[in-house]
N, C-alpha and C. Protein backbone atom coordinates (compact mmCIF):
# COMPACT_ATOMS: atom_id res chain seq x y z
N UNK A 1 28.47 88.84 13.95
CA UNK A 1 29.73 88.45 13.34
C UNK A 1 29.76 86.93 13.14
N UNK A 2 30.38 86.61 12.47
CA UNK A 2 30.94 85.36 12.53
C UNK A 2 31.70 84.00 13.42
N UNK A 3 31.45 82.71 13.06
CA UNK A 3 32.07 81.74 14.05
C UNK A 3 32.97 81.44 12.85
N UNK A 4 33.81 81.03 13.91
CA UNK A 4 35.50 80.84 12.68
C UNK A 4 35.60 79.58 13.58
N UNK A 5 35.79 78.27 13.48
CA UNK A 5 36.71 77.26 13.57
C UNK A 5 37.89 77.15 13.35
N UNK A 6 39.25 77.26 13.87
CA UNK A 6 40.32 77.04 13.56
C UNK A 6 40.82 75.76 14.02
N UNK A 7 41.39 74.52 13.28
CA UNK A 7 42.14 73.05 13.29
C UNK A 7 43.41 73.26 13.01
N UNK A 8 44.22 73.55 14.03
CA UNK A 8 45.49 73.22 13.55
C UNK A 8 46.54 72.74 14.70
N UNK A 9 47.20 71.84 14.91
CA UNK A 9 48.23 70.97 16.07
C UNK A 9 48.96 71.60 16.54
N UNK A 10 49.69 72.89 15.89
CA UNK A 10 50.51 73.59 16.25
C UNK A 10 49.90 75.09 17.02
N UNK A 11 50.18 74.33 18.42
CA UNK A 11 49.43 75.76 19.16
C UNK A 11 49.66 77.22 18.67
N UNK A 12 51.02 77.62 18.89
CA UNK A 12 51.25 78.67 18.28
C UNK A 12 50.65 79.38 17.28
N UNK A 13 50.45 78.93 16.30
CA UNK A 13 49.44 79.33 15.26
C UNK A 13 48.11 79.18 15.63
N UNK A 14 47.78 78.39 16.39
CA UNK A 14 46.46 78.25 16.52
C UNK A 14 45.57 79.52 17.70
N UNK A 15 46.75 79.52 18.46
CA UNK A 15 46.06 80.55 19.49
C UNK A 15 46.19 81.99 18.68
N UNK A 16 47.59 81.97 18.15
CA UNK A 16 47.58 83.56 17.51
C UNK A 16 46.63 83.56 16.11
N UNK A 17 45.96 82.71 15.46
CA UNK A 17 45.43 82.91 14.80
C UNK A 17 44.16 83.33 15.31
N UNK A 18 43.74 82.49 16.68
CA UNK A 18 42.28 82.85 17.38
C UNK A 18 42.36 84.57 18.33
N UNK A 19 43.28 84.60 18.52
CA UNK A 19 43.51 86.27 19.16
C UNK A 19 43.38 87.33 18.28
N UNK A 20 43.90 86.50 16.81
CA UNK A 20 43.70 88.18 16.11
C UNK A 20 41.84 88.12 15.83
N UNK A 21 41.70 86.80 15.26
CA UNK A 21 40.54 86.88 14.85
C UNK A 21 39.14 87.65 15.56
N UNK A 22 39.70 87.29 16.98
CA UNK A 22 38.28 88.12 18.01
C UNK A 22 38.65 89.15 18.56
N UNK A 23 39.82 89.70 17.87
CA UNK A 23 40.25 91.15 18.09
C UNK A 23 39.03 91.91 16.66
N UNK A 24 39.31 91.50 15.42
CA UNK A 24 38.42 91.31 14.55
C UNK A 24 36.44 91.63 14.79
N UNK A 25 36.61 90.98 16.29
CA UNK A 25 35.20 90.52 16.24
C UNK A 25 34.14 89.64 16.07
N UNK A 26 35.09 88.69 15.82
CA UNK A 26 34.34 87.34 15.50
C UNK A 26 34.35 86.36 16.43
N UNK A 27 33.53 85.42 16.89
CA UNK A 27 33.92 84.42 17.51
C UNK A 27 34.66 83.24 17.53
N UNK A 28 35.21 82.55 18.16
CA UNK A 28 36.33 81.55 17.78
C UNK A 28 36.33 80.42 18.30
N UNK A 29 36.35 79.10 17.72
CA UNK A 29 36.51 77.97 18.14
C UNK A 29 37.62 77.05 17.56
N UNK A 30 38.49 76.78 18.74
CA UNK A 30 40.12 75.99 18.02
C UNK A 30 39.65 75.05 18.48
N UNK A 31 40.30 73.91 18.22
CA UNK A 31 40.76 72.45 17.70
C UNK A 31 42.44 72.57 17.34
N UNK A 32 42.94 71.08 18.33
CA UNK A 32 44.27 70.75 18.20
C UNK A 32 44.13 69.76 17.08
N UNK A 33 43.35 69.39 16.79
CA UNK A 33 43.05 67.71 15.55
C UNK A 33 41.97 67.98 14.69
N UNK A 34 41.96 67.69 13.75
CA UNK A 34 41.47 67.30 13.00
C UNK A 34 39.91 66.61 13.53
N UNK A 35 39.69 65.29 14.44
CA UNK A 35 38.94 64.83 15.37
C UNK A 35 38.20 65.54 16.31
N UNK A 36 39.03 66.41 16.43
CA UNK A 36 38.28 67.38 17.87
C UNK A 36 37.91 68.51 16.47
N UNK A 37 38.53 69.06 15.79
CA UNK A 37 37.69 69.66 14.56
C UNK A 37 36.43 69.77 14.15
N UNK A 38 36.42 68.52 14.06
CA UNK A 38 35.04 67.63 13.34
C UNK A 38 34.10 67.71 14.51
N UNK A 39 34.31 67.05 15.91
CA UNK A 39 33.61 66.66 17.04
C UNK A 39 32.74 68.29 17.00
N UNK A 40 33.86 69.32 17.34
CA UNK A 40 33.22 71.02 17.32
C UNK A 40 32.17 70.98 16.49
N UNK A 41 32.82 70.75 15.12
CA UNK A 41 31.64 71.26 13.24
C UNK A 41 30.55 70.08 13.59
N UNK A 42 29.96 68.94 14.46
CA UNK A 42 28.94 68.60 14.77
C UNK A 42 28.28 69.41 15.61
N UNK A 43 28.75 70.14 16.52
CA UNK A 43 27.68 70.68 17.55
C UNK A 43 27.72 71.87 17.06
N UNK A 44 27.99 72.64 16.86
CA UNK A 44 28.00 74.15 16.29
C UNK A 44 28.72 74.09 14.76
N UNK A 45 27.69 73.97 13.66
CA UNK A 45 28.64 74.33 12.58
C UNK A 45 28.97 75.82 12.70
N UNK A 46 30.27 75.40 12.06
CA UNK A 46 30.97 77.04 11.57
C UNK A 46 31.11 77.88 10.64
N UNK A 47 30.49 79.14 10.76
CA UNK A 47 30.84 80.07 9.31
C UNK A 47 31.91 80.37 8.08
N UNK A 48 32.91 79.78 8.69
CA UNK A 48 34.01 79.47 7.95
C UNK A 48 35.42 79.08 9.06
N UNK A 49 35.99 78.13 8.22
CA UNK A 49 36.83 77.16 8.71
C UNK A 49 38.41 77.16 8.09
N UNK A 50 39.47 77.65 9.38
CA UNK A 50 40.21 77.60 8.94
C UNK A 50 41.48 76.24 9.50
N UNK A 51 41.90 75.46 8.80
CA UNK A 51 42.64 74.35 8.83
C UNK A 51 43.93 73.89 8.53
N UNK A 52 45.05 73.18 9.16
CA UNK A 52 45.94 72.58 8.62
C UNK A 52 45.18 71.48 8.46
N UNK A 53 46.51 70.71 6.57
CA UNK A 53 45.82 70.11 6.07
C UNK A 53 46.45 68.79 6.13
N UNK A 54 48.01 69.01 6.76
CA UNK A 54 48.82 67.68 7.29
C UNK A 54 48.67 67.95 9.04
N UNK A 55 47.85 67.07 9.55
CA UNK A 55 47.80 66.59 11.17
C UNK A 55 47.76 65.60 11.54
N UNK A 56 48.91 64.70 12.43
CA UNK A 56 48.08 63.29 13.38
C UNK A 56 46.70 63.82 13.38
N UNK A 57 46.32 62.43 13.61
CA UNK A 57 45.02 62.49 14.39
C UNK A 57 44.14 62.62 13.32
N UNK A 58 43.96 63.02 12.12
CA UNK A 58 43.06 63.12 11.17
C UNK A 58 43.20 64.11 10.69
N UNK A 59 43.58 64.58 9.80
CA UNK A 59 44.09 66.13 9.34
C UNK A 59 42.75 66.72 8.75
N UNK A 60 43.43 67.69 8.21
CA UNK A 60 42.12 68.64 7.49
C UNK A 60 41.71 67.93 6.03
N UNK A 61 42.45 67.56 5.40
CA UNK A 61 41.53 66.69 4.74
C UNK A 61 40.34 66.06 4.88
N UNK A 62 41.11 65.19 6.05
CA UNK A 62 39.45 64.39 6.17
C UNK A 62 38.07 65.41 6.48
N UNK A 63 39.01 66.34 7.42
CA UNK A 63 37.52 67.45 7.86
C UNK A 63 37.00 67.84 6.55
N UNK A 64 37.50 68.29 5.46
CA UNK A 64 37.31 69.06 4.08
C UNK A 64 36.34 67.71 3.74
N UNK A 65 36.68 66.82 3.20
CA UNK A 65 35.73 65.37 3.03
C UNK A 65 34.41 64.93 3.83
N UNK A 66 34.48 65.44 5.03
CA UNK A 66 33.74 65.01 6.25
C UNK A 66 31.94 66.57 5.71
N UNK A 67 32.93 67.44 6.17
CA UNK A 67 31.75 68.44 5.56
C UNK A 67 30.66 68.58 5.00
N UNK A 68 30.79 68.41 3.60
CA UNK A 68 29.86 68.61 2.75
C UNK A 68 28.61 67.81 2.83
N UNK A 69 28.98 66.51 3.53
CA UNK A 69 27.61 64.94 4.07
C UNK A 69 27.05 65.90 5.08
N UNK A 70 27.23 66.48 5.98
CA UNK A 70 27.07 67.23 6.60
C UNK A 70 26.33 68.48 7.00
N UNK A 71 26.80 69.04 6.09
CA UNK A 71 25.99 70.55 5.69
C UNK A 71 25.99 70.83 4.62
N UNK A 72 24.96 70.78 3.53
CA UNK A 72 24.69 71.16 2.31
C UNK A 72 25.16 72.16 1.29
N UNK A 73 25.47 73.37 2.51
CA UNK A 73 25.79 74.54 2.22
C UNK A 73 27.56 74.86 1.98
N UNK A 74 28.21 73.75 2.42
CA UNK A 74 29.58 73.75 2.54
C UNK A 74 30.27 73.66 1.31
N UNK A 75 31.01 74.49 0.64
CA UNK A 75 31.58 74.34 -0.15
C UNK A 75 33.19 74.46 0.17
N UNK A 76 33.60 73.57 -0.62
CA UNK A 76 35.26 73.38 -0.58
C UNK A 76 36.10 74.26 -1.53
């Protein structure tokens, strides 16, 4: 199965988004920032990435920008 990254500040969403997902079957890696986002997508890239795109701390933008230098394969 899959690694899912989820970035988003607002726990709530972030945990219930990671509970359904590995109910699913997939594996899961959250991030409260944007920063800690990114820090994760260096050591383990992820199969697909899901993000808020307004966050302190560095939002998903920058992660969306940050990517592609990154991993070749990343499309936005």
């Amino acid at each position: 199965m899959a690694c899912v990254l989820i970035i988003d500040d607002n726990e709530t969403i972030r945990e219930g988004l990671a509970h359904t997902i590995k109910k699913l079957g997939h594996q899961v890696a959250t991030a409260a920032s944007g920063s800690a986002g990114l820090a994760i997508f260096r050591e383990r890239a992820a199969d697909f990435v899901i993000t808020d795109l307004k966050m302190d701390q560095g939002g998903g933008w920058r992660c969306c920008a940050a990517w592609p230098s990154w991993t070749p394969t990343v499309r936005r």
